[in-house]
Protein backbone atom coordinates (compact mmCIF):
# COMPACT_ATOMS: atom_id res chain seq x y z
CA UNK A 1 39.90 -21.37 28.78
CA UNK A 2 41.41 -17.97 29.82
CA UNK A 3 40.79 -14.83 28.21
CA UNK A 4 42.24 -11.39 27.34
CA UNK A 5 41.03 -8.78 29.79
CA UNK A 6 41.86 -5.22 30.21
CA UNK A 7 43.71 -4.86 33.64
CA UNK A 8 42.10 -2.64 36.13
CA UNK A 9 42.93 1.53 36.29
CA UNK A 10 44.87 1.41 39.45
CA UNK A 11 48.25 2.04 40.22
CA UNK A 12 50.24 -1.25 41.40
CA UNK A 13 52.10 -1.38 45.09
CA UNK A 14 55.71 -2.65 44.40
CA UNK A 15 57.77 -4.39 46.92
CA UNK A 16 60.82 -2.45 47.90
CA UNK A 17 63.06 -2.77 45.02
CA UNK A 18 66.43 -0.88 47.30
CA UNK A 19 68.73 0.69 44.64
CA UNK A 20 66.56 -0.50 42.27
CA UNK A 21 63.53 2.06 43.35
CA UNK A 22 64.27 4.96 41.50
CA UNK A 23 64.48 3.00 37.98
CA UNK A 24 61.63 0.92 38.63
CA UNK A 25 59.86 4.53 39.28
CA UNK A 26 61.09 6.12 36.42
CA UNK A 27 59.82 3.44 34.53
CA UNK A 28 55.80 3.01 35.90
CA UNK A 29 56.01 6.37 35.50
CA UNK A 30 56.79 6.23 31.53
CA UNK A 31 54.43 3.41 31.08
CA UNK A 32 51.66 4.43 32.81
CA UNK A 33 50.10 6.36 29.72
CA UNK A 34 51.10 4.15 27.42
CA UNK A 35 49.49 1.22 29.73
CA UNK A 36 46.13 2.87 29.90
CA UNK A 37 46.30 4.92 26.09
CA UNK A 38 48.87 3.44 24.05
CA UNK A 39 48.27 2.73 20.65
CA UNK A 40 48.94 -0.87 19.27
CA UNK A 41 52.36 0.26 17.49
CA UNK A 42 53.06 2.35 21.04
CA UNK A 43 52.00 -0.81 23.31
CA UNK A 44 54.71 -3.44 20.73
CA UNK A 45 57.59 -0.91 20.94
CA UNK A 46 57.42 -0.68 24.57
CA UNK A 47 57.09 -4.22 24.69
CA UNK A 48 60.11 -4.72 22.83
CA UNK A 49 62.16 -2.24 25.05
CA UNK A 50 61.24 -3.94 27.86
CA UNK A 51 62.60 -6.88 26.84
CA UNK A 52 65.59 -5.11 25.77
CA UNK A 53 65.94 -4.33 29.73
CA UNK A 54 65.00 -7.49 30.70
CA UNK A 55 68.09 -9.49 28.68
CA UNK A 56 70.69 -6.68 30.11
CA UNK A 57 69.55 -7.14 33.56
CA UNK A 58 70.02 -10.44 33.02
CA UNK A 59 73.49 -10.01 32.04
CA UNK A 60 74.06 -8.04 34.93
CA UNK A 61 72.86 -11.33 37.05
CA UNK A 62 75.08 -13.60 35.08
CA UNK A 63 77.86 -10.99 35.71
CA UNK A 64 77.51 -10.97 39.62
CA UNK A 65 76.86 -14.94 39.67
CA UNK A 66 80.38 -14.85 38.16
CA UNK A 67 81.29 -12.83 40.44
CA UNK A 68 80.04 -14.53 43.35
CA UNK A 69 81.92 -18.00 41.93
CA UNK A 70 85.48 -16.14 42.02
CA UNK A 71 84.78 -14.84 45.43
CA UNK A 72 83.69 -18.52 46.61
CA UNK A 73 86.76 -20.22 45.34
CA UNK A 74 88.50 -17.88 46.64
CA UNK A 75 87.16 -18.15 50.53
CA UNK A 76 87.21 -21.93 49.98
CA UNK A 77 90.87 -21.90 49.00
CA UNK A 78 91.85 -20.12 51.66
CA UNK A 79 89.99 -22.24 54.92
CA UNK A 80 89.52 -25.42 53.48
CA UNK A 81 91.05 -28.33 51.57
CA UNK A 82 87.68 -28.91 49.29
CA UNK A 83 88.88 -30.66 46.28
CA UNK A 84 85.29 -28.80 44.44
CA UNK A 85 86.08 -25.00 45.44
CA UNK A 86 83.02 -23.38 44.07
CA UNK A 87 80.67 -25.99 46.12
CA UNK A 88 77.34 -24.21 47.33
CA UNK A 89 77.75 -21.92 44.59
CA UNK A 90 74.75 -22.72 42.46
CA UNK A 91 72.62 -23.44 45.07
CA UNK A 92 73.00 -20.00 46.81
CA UNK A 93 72.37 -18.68 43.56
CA UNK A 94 69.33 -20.83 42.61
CA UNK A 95 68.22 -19.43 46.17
CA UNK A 96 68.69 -15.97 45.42
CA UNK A 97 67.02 -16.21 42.38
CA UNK A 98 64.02 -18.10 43.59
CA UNK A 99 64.35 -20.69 41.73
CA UNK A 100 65.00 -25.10 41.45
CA UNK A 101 68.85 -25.50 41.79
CA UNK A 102 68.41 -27.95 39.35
CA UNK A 103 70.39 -27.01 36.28
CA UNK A 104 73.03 -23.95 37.96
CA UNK A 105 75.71 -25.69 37.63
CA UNK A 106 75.65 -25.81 33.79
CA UNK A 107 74.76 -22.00 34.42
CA UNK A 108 77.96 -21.13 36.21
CA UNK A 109 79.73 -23.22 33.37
CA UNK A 110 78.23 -20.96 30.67
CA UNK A 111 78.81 -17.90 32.58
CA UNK A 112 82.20 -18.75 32.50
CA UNK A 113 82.43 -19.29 28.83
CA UNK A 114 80.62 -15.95 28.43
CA UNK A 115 83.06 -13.58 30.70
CA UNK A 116 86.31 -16.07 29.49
CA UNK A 117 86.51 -16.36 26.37
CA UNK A 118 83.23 -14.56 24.09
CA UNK A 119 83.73 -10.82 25.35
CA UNK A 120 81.71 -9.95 21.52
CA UNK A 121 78.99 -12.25 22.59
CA UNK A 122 79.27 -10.73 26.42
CA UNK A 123 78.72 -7.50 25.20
CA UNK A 124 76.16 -8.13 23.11
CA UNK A 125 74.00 -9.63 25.89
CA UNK A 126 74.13 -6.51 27.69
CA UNK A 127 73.08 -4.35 25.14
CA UNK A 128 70.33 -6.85 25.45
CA UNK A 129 70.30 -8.18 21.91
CA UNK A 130 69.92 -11.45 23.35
CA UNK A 131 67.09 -12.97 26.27
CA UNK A 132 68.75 -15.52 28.91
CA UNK A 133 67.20 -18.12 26.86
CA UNK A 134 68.74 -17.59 23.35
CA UNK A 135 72.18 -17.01 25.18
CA UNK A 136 71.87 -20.18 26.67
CA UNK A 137 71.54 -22.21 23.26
CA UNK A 138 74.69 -20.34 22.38
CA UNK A 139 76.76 -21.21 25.19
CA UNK A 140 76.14 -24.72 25.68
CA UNK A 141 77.16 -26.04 22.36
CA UNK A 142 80.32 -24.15 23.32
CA UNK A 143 81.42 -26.37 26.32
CA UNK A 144 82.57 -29.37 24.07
CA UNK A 145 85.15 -27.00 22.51
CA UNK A 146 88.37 -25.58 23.76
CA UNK A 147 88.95 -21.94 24.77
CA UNK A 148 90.41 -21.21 21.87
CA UNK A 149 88.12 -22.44 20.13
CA UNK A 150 85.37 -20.84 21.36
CA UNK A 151 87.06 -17.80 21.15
CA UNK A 152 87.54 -17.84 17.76
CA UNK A 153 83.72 -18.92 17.30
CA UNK A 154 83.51 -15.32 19.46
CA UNK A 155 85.65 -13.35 16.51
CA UNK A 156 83.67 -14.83 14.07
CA UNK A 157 80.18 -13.64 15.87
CA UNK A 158 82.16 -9.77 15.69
CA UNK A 159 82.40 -10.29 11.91
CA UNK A 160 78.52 -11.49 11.51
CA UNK A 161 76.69 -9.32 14.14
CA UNK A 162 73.53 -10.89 12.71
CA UNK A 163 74.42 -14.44 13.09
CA UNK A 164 71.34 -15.18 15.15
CA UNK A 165 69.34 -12.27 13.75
CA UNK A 166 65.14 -13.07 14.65
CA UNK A 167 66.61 -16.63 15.35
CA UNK A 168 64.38 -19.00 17.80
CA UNK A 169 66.41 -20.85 20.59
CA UNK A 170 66.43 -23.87 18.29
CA UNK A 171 68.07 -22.31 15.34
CA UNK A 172 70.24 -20.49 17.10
CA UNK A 173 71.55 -24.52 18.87
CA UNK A 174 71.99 -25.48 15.51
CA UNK A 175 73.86 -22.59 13.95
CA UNK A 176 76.08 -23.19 17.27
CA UNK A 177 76.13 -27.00 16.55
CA UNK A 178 77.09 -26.55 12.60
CA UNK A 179 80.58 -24.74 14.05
CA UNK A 180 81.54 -27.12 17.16
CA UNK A 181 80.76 -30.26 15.25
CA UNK A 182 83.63 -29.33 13.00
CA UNK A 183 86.05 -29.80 15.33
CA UNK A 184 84.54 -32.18 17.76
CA UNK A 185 83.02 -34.49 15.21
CA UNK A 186 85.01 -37.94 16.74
CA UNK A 187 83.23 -37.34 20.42
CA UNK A 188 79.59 -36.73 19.14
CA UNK A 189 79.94 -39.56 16.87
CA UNK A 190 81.08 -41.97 19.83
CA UNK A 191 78.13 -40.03 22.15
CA UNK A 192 75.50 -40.64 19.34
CA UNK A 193 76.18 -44.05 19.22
CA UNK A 194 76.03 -44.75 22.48
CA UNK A 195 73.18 -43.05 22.64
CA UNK A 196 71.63 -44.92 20.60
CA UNK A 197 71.92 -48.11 22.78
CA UNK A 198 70.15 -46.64 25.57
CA UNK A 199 66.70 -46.86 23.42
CA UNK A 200 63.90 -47.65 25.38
CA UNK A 201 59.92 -47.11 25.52
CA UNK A 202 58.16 -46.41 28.68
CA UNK A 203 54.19 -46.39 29.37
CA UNK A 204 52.15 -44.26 32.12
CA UNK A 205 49.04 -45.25 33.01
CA UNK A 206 46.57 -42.07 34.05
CA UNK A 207 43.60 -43.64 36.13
CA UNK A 208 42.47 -40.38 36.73
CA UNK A 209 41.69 -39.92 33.37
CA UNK A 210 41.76 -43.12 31.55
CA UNK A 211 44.68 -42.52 29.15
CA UNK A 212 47.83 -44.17 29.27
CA UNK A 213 51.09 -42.18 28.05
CA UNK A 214 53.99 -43.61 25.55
CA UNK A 215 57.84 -42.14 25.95
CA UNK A 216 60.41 -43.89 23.43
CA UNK A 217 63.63 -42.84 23.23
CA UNK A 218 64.67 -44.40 19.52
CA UNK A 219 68.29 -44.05 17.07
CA UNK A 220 67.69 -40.86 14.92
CA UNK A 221 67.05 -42.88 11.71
CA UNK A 222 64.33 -44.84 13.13
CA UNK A 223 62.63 -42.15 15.12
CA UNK A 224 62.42 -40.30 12.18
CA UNK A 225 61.17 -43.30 9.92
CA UNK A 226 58.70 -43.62 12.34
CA UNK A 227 57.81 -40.07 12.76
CA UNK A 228 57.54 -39.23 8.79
CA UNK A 229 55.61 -42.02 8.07
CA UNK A 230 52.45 -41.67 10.97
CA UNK A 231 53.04 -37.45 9.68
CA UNK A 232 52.05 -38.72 6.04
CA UNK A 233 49.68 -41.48 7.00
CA UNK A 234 47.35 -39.07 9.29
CA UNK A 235 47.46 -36.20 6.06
CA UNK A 236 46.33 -38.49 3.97
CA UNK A 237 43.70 -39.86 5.63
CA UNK A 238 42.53 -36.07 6.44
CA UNK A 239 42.82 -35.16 3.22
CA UNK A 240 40.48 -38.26 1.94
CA UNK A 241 37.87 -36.91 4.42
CA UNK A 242 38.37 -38.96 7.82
CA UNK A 243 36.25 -36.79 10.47
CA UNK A 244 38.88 -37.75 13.30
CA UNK A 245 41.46 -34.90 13.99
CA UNK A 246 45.45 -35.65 12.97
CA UNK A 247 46.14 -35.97 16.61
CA UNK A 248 43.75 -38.84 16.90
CA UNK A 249 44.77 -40.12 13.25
CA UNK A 250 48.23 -40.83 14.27
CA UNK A 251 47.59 -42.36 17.82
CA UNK A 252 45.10 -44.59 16.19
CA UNK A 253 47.82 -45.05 13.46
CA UNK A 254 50.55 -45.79 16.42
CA UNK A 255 48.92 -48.01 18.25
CA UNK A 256 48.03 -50.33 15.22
CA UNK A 257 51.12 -51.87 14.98
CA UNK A 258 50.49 -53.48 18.47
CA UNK A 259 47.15 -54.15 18.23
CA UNK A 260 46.30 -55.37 14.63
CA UNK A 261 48.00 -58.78 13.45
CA UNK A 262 48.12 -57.44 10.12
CA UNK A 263 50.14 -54.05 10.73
CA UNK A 264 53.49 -53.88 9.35
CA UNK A 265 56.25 -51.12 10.65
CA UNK A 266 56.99 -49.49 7.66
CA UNK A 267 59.99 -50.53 5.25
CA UNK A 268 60.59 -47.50 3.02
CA UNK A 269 62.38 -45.01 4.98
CA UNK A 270 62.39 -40.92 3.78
CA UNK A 271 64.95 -39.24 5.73
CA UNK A 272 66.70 -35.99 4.09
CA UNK A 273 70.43 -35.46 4.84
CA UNK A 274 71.97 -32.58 3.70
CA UNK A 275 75.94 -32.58 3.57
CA UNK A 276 78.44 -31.58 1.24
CA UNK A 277 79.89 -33.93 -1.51
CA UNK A 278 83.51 -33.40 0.16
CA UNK A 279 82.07 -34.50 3.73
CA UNK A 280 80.40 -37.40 1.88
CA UNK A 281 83.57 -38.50 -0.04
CA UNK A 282 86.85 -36.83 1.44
CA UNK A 283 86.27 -36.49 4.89
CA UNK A 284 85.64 -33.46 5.22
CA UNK A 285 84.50 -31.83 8.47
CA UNK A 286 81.53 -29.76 7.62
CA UNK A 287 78.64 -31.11 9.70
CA UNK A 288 75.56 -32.65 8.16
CA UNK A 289 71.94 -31.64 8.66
CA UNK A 290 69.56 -34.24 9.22
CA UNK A 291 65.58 -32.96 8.48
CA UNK A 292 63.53 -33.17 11.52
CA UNK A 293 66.36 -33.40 13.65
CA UNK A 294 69.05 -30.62 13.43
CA UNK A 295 72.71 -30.53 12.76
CA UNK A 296 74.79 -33.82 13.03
CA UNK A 297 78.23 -34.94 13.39
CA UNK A 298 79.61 -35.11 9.61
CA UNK A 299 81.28 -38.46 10.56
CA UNK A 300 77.94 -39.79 12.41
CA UNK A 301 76.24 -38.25 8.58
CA UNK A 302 79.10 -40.47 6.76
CA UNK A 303 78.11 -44.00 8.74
CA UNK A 304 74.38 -43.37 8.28
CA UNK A 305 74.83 -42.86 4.86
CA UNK A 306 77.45 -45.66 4.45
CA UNK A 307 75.58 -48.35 6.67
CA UNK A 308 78.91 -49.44 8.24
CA UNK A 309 81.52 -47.97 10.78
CA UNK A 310 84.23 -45.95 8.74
CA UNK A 311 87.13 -44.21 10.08
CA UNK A 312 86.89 -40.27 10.20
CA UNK A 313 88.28 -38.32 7.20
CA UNK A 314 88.40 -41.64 5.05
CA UNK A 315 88.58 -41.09 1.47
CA UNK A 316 86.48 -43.06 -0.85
CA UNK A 317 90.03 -45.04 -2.17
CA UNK A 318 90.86 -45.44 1.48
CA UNK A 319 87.13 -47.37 2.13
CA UNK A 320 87.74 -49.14 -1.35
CA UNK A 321 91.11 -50.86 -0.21
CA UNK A 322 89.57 -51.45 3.49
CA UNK A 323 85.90 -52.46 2.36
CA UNK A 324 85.03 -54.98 0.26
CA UNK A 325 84.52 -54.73 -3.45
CA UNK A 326 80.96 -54.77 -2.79
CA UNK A 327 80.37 -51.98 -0.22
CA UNK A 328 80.34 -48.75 -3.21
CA UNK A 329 77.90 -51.14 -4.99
CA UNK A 330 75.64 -51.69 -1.94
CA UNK A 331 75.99 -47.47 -1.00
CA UNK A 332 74.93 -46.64 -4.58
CA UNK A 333 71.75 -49.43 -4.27
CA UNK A 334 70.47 -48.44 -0.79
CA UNK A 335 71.02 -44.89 -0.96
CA UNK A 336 69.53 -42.19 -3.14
CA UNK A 337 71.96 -39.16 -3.97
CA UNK A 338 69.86 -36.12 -4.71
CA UNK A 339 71.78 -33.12 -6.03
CA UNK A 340 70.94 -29.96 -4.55
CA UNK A 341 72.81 -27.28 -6.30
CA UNK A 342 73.82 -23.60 -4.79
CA UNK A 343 74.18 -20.02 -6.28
CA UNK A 344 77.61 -19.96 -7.51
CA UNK A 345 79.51 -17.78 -5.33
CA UNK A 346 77.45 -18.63 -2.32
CA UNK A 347 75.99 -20.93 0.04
CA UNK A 348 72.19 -20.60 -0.87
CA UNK A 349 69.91 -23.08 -2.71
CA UNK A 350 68.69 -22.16 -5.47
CA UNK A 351 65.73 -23.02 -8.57
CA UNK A 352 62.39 -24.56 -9.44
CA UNK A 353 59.17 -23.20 -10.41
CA UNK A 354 55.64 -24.17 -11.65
CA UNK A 355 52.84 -22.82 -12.93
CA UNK A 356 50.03 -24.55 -10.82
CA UNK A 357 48.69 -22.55 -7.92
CA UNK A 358 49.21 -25.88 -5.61
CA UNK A 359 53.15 -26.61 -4.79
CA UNK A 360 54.45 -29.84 -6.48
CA UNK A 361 55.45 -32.32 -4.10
CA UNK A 362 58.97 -31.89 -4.90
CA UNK A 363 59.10 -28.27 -4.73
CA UNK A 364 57.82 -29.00 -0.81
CA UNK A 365 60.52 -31.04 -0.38
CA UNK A 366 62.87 -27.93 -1.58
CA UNK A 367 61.35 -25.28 0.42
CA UNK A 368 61.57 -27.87 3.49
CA UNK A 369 65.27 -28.28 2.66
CA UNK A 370 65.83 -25.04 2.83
CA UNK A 371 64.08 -23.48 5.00
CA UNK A 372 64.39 -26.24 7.91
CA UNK A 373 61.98 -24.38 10.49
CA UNK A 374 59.14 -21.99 10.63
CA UNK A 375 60.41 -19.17 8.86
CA UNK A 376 58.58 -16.52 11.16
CA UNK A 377 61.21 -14.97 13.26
CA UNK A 378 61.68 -16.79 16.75
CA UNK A 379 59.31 -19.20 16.06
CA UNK A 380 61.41 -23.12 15.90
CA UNK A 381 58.22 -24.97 14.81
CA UNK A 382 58.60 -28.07 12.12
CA UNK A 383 57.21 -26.95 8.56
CA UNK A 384 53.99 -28.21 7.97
CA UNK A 385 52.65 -26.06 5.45
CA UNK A 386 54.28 -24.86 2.39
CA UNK A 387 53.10 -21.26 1.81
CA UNK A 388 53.07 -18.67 -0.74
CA UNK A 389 54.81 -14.98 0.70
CA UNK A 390 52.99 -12.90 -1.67
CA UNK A 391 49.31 -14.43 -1.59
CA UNK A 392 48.52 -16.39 -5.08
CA UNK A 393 45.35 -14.50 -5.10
CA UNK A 394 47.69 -11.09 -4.87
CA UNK A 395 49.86 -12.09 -8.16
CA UNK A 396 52.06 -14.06 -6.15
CA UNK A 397 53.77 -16.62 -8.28
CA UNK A 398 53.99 -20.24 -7.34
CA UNK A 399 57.93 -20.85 -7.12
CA UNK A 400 60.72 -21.43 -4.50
CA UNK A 401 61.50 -18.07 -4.62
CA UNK A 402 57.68 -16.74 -3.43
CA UNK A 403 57.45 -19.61 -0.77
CA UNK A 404 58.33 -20.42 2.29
CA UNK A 405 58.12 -22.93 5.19
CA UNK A 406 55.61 -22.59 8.32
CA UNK A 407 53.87 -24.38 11.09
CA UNK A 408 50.64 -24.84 11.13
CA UNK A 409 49.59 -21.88 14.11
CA UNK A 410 52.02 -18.97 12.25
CA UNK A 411 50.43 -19.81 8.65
CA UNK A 412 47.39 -18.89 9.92
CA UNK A 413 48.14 -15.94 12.09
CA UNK A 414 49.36 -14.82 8.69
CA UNK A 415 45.96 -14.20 7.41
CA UNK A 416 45.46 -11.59 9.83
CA UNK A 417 44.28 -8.59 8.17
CA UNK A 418 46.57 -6.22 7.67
CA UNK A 419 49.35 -8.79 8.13
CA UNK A 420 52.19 -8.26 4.80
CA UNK A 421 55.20 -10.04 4.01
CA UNK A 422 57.48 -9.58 0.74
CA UNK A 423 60.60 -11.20 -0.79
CA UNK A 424 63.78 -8.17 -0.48
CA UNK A 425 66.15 -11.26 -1.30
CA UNK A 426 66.78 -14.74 -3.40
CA UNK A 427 70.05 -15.06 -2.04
CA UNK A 428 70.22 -15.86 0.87
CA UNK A 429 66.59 -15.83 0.90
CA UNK A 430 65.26 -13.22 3.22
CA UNK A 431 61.39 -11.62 3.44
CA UNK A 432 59.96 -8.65 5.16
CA UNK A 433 57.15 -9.29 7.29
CA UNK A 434 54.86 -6.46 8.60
CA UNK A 435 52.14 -7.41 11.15
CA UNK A 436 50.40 -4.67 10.37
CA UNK A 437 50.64 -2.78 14.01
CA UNK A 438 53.71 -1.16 13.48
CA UNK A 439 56.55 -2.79 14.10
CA UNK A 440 58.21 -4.81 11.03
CA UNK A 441 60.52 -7.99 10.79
CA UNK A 442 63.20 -9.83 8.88
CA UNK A 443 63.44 -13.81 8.04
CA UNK A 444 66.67 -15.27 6.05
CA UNK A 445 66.88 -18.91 5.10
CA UNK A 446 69.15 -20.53 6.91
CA UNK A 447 72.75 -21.67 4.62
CA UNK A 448 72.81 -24.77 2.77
CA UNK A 449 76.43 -25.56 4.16
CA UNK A 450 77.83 -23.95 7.23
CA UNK A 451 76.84 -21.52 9.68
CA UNK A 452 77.02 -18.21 7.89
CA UNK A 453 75.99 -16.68 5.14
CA UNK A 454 78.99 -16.09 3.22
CA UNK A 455 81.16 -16.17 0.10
CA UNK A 456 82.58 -19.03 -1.18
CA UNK A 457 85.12 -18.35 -3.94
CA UNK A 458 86.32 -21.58 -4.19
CA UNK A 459 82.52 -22.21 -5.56
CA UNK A 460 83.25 -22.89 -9.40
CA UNK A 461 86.86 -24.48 -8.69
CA UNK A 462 85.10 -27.10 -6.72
CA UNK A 463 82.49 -27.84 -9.71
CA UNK A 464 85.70 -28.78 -12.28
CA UNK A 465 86.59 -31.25 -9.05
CA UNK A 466 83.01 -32.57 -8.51
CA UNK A 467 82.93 -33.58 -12.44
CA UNK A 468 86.07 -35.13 -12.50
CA UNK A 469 84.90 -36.90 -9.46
CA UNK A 470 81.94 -38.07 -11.14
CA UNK A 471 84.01 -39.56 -14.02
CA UNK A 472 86.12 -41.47 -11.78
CA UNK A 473 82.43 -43.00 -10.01
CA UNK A 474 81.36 -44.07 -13.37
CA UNK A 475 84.80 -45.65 -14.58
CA UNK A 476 85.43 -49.53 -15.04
CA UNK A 477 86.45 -50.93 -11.47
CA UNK A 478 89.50 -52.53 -12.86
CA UNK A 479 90.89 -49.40 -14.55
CA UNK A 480 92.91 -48.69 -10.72
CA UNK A 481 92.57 -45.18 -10.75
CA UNK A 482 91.80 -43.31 -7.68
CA UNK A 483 89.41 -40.43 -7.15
CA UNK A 484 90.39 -36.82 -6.98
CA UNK A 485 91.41 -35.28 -3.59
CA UNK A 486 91.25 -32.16 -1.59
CA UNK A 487 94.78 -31.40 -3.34
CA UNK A 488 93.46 -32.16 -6.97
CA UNK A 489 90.69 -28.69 -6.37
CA UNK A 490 92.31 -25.99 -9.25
CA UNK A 491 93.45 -23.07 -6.46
């Protein structure tokens, strides 16, 4: 177990940093007070700078490995007949940088995206808004789309500056994600599927230790299936007292199914989907979200909701003359349709509250919906407590509006004393959290539907289409009407 130790008072001997010696001088000599008599607040600020520096000098890297690419084509162009002109590139770079090639050339690929076609994004990084990390879960979503594409995904980033704002890698891939899987929906589908038909478990044995390791690769539904229920099985049993830890719950859980004649996989599968009604019913190419996993293809959402391969941007009167008679009866029996209903005017879900100090269970399953991941900024953990932002034992009331989502490790380092957080908005949802050593931090729910938070004026139009569309699904089959379409929506 390591621990936290003050470093020793003595000044460090640099290597020779060339151009680089004045800065790097400039900046010990800045530091070096702070480093030895800083305050807390003084110690997190510079912190923060530095990281600041750290993302622009990584731009400036990207920027010359760009660089370095063009000049390479070039050169091979001109002496050779290499069919791959930037060959060597990413290994001389992976060399320079002093680190495994493994990985560069999806580097030089996203460097080109950045300096091609997302100068608002380029600029951005070197103001250092952005670490080399969270850049590269924005760029690699990007390569499925076309330049033009990706340029307009690069206007809309000018027009929402805090698109990623306190975002975590993860969230950040899946704001990304919500936008490309609009237009690329066919492809993922196709790659998801196929996917899915490389599933496969592997097992390691560990002599050294006497454990053996277990790595499945399962279809989304049933990983998840899988995944929810050992999750619920080994809080249960911790709940009812069982002295093991959850970690040892659910391996003893897991490995039950091989070893005990009696163990059944289990049949009744939770998954929450969140789409749209008109992705559901009309096609439409808003992407899904699928809990526990991230964003989805909308058509891969439609066929896992459906049960059966359906062509993209099928209406429901186009599956009714294609499908058998049957096939609306058996969506309606196997799948439950839970209505989640947004501010009008907006993307943001909304309602619910109780008086009880403990969160009803389907209040949880609200705040999980909506909140998708850890709600402490950067953090991409899976909820697994449901919390209250203004303490119960302050006054704070037990509702969707006072809650929020968090792993297990960031609910407690919330209890640190001195540690504050407040509600500033319902919609979107947003909190201020204040550690309590100076510096201070924003959180917003993530949008229902689509990738930004933004107005949707077509909001109470579309509720005079989703009730006429509900009279049509409750209608006699032989009456031979056919249900409302994007056209029918009042303008």
């Amino acid at each position: 177990m390591s621990e936290t130790t003050i470093p020793p008072a003595q000044t460090p001997n640099p290597e020779n940093h060339d151009g680089f010696t004045a800065v790097v001088k400039g900046l010990e000599t800045s530091l070096a007070h702070i480093e030895e008599h800083g305050t807390t607040e003084e110690c997190l600020t510079s912190i923060a700078r530095l990281e600041r520096a750290i993302s622009s000098l990584r731009y400036h890297q990207a920027a010359l490995a760009h660089q370095t690419e063009i000049n390479v084509v070039h050169q091979n162009a001109t002496r050779s007949n290499l069919k791959q002109l930037n060959r060597g590139t990413a290994a001389t770079i992976a060399l320079a940088r002093k680190t495994d090639p493994h990985g560069y050339r999806e580097y030089l690929e996203n460097c080109r995206i950045l300096f091609n076609d997302t100068p608002h994004l380029a600029a951005a990084y070197s103001r250092g808004e952005f670490t080399e990390a969270q850049m590269r879960a924005i760029l690699t979503p990007l390569r499925i789309l076309k330049a033009e594409r990706r340029t307009e995904f690069d206007q809309l980033y000018a027009k929402n500056p805090r698109l990623f704002a306190n975002q975590g890698t993860r969230k950040i891939s899946d704001t990304v994600k919500d936008f490309t899987y609009a237009y690329a929906s066919d492809d993922q589908c196709k790659e998801q599927k196929s996917a899915e038909e490389q599933r496969r478990i592997k097992f390691t044995a560990h002599p050294d230790t006497g454990m053996m390791s277990l790595h499945a690769e399962l279809p989304i539904i049933a990983g998840l299936a899988l995944k929810n229920d050992i999750k619920a099985k080994s809080t249960s049993l911790k709940a009812h007292g069982d002295p093991r830890t959850r970690a040892q719950i659910e391996a003893d859980y897991l490995s039950s199914f091989c070893t005990s004649p009696d163990a059944t996989v289990p049949v009744n599968m939770n998954v929450a989907l969140v789409m749209t009604d008109k992705t559901l019913f009309l096609g439409d190419r808003q992407p899904a979200y699928l809990d526990g996993y991230g964003v989805i293809a909308p058509q891969y959402a439609r066929e896992l909701v459906a049960g059966k391969e359906i062509l993209n941007n099928m209406t429901l009167a186009e599956m009714a003359t294609t499908r058998p008679p049957a096939f609306i009866d058996t969506l309606e029996a196997s799948i439950e349709l839970i209505r989640l209903y947004t501010a009008p005017g907006d993307r943001e879900l909304i309602a619910m509250d109780s008086t009880a100090r403990i969160f009803p269970e389907k209040m949880k399953k609200f705040i999980r919906t909506r909140d998708r991941r850890c709600r402490t900024p950067f953090c991409d953990g899976m909820i697994e407590e449901i919390d209250h932002v203004t303490q119960a034992c302050l006054g704070g009331h037990t509702c969707v509006v006072n809650a929020d989502g968090r792993c297990k490790f960031c609910n407690q380092a919330k209890e640190t004393p001195g540690w504050q957080e407040i509600v500033i908005s319902r919609g979107p949802h947003r909190m201020k959290i204040a550690t309590g050593m100076g510096p201070t931090y924003h959180s917003t729910a993530p949008p229902a539907t689509g990738f930004a938070h933004q107005p949707y004026p077509q909001c109470m139009s579309e509720a005079d289409w989703v009730r006429s569309f509900e009279d049509w699904l409750n209608r006699p089959p032989d009456t031979g009407s056919s249900p409302p379409d994007i056209e029918d929506i009042p303008a």
